[in-house]
N, C-alpha and C. Protein backbone atom coordinates (compact mmCIF):
# COMPACT_ATOMS: atom_id res chain seq x y z
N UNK A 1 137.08 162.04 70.50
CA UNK A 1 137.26 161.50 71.82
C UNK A 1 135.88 161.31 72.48
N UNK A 2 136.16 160.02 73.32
CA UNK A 2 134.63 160.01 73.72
C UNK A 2 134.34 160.65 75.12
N UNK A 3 133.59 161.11 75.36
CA UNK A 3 132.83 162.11 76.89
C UNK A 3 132.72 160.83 77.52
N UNK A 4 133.45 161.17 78.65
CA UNK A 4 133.21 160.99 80.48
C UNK A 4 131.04 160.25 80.53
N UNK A 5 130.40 161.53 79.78
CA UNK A 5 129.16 160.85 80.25
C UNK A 5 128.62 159.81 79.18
N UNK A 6 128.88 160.15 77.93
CA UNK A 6 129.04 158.89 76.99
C UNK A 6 129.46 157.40 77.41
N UNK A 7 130.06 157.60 77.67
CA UNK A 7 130.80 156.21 78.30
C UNK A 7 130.00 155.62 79.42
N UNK A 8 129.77 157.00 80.35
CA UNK A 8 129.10 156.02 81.73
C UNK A 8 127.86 156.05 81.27
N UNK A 9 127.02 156.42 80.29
CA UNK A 9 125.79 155.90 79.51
C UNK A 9 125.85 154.55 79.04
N UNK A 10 127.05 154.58 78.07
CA UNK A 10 127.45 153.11 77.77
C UNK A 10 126.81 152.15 78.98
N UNK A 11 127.90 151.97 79.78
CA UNK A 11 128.52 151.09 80.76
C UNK A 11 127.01 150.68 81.56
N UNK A 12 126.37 151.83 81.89
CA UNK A 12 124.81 151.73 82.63
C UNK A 12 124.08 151.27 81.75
N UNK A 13 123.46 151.16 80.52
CA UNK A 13 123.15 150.50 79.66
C UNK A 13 123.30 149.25 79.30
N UNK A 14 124.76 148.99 79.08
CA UNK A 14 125.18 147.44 79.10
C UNK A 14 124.84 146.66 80.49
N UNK A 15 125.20 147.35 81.58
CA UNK A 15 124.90 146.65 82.82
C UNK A 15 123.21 146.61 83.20
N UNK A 16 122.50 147.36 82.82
CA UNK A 16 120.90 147.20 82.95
C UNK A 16 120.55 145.99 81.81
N UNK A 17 120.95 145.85 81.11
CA UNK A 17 120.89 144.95 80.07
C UNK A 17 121.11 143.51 80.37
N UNK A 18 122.35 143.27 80.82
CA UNK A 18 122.49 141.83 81.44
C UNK A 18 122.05 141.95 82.60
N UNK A 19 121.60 143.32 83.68
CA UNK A 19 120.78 142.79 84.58
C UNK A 19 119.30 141.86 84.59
N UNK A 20 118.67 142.62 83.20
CA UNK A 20 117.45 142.05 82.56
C UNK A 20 117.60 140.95 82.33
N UNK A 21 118.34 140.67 81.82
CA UNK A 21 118.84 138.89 80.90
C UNK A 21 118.76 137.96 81.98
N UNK A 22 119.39 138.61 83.17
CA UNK A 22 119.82 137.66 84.00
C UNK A 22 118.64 137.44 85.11
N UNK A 23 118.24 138.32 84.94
CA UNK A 23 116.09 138.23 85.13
C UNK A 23 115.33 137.24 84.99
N UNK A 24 115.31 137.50 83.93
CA UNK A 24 114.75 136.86 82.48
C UNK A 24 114.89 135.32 82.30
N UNK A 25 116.41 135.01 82.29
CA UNK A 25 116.73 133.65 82.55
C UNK A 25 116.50 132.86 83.61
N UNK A 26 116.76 133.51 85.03
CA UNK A 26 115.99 132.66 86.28
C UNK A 26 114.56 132.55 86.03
N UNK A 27 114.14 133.39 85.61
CA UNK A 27 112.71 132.74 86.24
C UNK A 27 111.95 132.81 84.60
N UNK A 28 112.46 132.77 83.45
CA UNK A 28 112.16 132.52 82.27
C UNK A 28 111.49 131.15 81.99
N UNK A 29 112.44 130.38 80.60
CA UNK A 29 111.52 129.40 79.80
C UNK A 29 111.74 128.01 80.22
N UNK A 30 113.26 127.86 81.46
CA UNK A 30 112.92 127.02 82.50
C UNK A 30 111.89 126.48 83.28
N UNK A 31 110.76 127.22 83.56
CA UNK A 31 110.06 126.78 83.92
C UNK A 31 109.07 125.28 83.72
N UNK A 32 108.67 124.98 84.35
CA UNK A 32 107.99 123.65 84.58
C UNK A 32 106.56 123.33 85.59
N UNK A 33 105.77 123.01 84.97
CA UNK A 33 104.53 122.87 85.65
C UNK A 33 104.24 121.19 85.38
N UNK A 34 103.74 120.82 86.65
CA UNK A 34 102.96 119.19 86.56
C UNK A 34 101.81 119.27 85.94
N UNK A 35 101.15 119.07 84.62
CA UNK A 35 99.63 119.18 84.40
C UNK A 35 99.07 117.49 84.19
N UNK A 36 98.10 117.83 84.92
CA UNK A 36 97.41 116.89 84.85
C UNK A 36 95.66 116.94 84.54
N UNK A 37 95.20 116.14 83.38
CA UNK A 37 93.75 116.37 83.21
C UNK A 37 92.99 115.15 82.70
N UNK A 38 91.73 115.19 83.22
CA UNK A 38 90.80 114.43 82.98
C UNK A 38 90.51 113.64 81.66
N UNK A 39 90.53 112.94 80.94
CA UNK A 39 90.20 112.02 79.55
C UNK A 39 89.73 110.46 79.39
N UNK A 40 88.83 110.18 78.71
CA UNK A 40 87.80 109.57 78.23
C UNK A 40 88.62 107.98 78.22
N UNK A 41 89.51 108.56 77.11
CA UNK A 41 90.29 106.63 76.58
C UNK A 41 92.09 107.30 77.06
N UNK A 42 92.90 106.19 76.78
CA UNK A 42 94.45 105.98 76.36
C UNK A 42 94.16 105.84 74.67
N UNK A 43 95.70 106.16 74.45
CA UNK A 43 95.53 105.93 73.20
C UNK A 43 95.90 105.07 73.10
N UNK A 44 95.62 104.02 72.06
CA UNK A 44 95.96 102.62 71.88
C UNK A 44 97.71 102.50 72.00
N UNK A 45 97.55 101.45 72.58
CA UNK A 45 99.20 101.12 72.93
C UNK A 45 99.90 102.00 73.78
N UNK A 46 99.26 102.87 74.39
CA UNK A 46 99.94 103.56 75.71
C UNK A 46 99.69 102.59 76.70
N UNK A 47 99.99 102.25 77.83
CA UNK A 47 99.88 101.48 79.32
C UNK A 47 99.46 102.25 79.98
N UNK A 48 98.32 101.90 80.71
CA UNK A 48 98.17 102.60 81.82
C UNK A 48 98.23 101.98 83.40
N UNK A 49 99.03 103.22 83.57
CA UNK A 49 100.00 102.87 84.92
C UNK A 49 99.20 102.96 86.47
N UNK A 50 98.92 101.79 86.96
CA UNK A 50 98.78 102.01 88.53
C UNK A 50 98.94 102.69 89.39
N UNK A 51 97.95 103.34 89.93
CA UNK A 51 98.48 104.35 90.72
C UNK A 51 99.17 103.81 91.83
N UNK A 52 98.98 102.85 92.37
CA UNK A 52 99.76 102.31 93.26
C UNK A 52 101.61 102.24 93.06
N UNK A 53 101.65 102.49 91.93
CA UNK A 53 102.77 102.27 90.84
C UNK A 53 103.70 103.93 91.29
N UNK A 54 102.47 104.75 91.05
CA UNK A 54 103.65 105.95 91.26
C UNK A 54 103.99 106.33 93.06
N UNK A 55 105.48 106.78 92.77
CA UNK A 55 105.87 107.10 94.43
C UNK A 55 105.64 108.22 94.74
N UNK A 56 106.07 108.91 93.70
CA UNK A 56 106.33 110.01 93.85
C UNK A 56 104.92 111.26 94.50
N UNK A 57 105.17 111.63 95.37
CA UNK A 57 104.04 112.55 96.23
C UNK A 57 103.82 113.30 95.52
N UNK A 58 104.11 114.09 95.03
CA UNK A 58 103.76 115.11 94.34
C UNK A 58 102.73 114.79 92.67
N UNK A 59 103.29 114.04 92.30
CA UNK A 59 102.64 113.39 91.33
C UNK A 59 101.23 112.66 92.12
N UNK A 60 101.57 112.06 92.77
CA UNK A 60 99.98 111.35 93.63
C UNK A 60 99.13 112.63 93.69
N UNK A 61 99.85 113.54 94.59
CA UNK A 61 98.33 114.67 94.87
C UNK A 61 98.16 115.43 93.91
N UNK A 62 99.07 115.49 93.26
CA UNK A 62 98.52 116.65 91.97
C UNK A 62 97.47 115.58 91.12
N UNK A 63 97.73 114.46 90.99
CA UNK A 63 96.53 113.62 90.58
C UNK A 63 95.44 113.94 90.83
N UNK A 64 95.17 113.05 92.06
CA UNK A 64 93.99 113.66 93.32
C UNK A 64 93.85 115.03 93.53
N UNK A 65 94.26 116.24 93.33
CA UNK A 65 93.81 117.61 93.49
C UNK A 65 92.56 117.64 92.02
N UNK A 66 93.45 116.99 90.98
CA UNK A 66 92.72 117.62 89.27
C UNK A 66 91.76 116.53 89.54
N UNK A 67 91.54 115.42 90.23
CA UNK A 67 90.12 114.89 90.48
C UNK A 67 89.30 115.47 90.89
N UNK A 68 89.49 115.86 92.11
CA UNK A 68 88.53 116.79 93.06
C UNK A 68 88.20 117.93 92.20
N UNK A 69 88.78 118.13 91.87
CA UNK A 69 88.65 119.98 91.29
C UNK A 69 87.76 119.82 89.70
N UNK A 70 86.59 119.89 90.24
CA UNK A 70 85.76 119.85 89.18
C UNK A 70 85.79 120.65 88.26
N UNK A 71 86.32 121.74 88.89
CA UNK A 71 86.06 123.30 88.05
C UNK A 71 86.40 123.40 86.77
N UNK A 72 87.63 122.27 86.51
CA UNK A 72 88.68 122.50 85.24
C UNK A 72 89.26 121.13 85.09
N UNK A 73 88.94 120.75 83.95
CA UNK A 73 89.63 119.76 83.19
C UNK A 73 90.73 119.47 83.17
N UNK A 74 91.85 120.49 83.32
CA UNK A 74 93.13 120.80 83.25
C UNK A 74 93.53 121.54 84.80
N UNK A 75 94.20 120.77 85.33
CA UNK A 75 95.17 121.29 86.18
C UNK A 75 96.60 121.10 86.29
N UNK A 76 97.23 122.10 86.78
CA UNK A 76 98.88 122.14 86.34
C UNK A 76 99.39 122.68 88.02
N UNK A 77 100.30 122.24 88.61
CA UNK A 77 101.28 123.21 89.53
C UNK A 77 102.57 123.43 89.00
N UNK A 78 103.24 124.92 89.45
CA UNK A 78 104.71 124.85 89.04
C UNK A 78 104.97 124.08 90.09
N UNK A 79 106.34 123.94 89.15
CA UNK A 79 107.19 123.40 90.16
C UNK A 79 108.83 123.67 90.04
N UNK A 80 109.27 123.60 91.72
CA UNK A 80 110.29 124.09 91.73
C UNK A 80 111.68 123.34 91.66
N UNK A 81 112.73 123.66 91.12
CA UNK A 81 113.71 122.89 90.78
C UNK A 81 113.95 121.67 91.38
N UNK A 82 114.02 121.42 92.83
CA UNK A 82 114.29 120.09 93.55
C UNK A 82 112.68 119.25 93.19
N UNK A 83 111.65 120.09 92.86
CA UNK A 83 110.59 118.68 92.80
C UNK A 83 110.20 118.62 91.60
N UNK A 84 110.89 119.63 90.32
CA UNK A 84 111.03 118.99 88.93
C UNK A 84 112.00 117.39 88.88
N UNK A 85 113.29 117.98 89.77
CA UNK A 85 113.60 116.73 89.22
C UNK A 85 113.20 115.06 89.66
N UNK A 86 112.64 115.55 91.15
CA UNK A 86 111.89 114.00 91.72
C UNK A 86 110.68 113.63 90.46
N UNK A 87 110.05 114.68 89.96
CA UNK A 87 108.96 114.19 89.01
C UNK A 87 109.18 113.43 88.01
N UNK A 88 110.71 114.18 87.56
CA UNK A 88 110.68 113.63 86.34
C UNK A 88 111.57 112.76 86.37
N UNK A 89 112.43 112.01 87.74
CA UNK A 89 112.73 111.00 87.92
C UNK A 89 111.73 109.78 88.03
N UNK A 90 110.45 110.10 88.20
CA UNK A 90 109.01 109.62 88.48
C UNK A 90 108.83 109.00 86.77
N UNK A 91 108.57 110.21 86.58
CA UNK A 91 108.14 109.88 84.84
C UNK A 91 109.00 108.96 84.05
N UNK A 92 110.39 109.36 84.42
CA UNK A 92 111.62 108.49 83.56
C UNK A 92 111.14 106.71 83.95
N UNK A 93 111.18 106.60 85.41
CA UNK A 93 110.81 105.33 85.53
C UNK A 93 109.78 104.67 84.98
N UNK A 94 108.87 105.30 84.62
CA UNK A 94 107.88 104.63 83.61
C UNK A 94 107.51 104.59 82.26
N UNK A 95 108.55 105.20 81.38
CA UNK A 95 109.47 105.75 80.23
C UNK A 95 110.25 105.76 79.96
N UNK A 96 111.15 105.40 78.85
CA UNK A 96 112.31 106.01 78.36
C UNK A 96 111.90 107.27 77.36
N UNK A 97 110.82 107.66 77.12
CA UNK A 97 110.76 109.09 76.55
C UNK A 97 110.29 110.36 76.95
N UNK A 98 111.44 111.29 77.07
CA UNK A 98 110.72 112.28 77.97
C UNK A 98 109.64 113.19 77.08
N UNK A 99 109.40 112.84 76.87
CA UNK A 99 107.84 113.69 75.42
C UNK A 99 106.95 113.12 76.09
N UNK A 100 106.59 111.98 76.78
CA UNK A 100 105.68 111.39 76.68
C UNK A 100 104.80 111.18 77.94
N UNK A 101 103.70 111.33 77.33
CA UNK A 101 102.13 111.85 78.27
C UNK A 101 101.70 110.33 79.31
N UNK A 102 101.26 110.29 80.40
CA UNK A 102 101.23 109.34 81.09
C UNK A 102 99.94 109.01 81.57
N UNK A 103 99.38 107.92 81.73
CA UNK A 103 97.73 107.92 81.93
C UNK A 103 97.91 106.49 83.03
N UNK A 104 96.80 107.66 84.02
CA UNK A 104 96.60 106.48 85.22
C UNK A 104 94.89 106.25 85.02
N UNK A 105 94.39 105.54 86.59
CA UNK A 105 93.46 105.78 87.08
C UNK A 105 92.99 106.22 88.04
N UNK A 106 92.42 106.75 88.23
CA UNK A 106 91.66 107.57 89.87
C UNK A 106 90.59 107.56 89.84
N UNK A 107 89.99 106.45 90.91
CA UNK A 107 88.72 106.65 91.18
C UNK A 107 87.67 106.01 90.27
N UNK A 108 88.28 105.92 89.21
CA UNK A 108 87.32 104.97 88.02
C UNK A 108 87.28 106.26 86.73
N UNK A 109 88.41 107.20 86.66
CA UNK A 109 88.62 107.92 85.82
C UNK A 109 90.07 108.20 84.99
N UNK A 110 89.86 108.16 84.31
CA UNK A 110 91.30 108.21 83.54
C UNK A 110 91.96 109.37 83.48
N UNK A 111 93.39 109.77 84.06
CA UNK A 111 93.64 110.95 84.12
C UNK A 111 95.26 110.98 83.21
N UNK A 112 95.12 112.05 82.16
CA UNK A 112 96.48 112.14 81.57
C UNK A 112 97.24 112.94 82.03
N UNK A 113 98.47 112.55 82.41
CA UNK A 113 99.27 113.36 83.39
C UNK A 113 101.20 113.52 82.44
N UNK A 114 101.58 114.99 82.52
CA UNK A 114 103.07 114.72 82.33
C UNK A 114 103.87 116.72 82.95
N UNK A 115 104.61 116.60 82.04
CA UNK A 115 104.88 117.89 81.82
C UNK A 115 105.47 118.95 81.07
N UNK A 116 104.95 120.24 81.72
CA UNK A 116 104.76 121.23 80.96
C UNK A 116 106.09 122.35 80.75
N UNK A 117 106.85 122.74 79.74
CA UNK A 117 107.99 123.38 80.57
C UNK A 117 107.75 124.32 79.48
N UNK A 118 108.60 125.48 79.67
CA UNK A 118 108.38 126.55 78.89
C UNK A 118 107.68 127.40 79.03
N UNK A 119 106.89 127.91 79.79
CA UNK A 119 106.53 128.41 80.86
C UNK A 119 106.81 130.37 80.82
């Protein structure tokens, strides 16, 4: 027969367990960051897209931030569920593949821009 404290060991165990999971999963491999960084050429047969072209705000300044920001080649923001999906309603419009890396201009520099998830 099983003990009274056996059991409520069980039960506290299983329930700390999917408390973790359920942790784990919000703020886990969902995640998503905008990166955007500095580069030389496109690769042949990519387009490169006008900035005038993109609407989307967030995509504009995260552009213009990884310009300014000399410090690093690579810049990324997370981002949070309602402005993942404006982004990547952004990206879709200038794509049908969501894999795929996007290159503007700024300023007289070529910047490759998409995103990052997994996180």
């Amino acid at each position: 027969m099983i003990s009274v404290r056996t059991l409520l060991l069980s039960v506290l165990l299983v329930s700390a367990t999917l408390a973790g999971c359920a942790a784990f999963e919000d703020d886990g491999l969902d995640d998503c960051a905008l990166e955007v960084e500095r580069t030389d050429e496109t690769p042949v047969g990519v387009p490169l897209i006008d900035m005038s072209e993109i609407e989307n705000q967030i995509v504009r300044q995260t552009i213009k931030d990884a310009y300014h920001n000399e410090t690093r080649e690579r810049y990324a923001i997370s981002l949070n569920e309602r402005e993942l999906d404006a982004v990547q309603a952004e990206l879709k419009s200038h794509s049908s593949d969501d894999g795929y890396d996007f290159y503007t201009r700024y300023e007289g520099q070529i910047m490759q821009f998409g995103l990052l998830c997994g996180l």
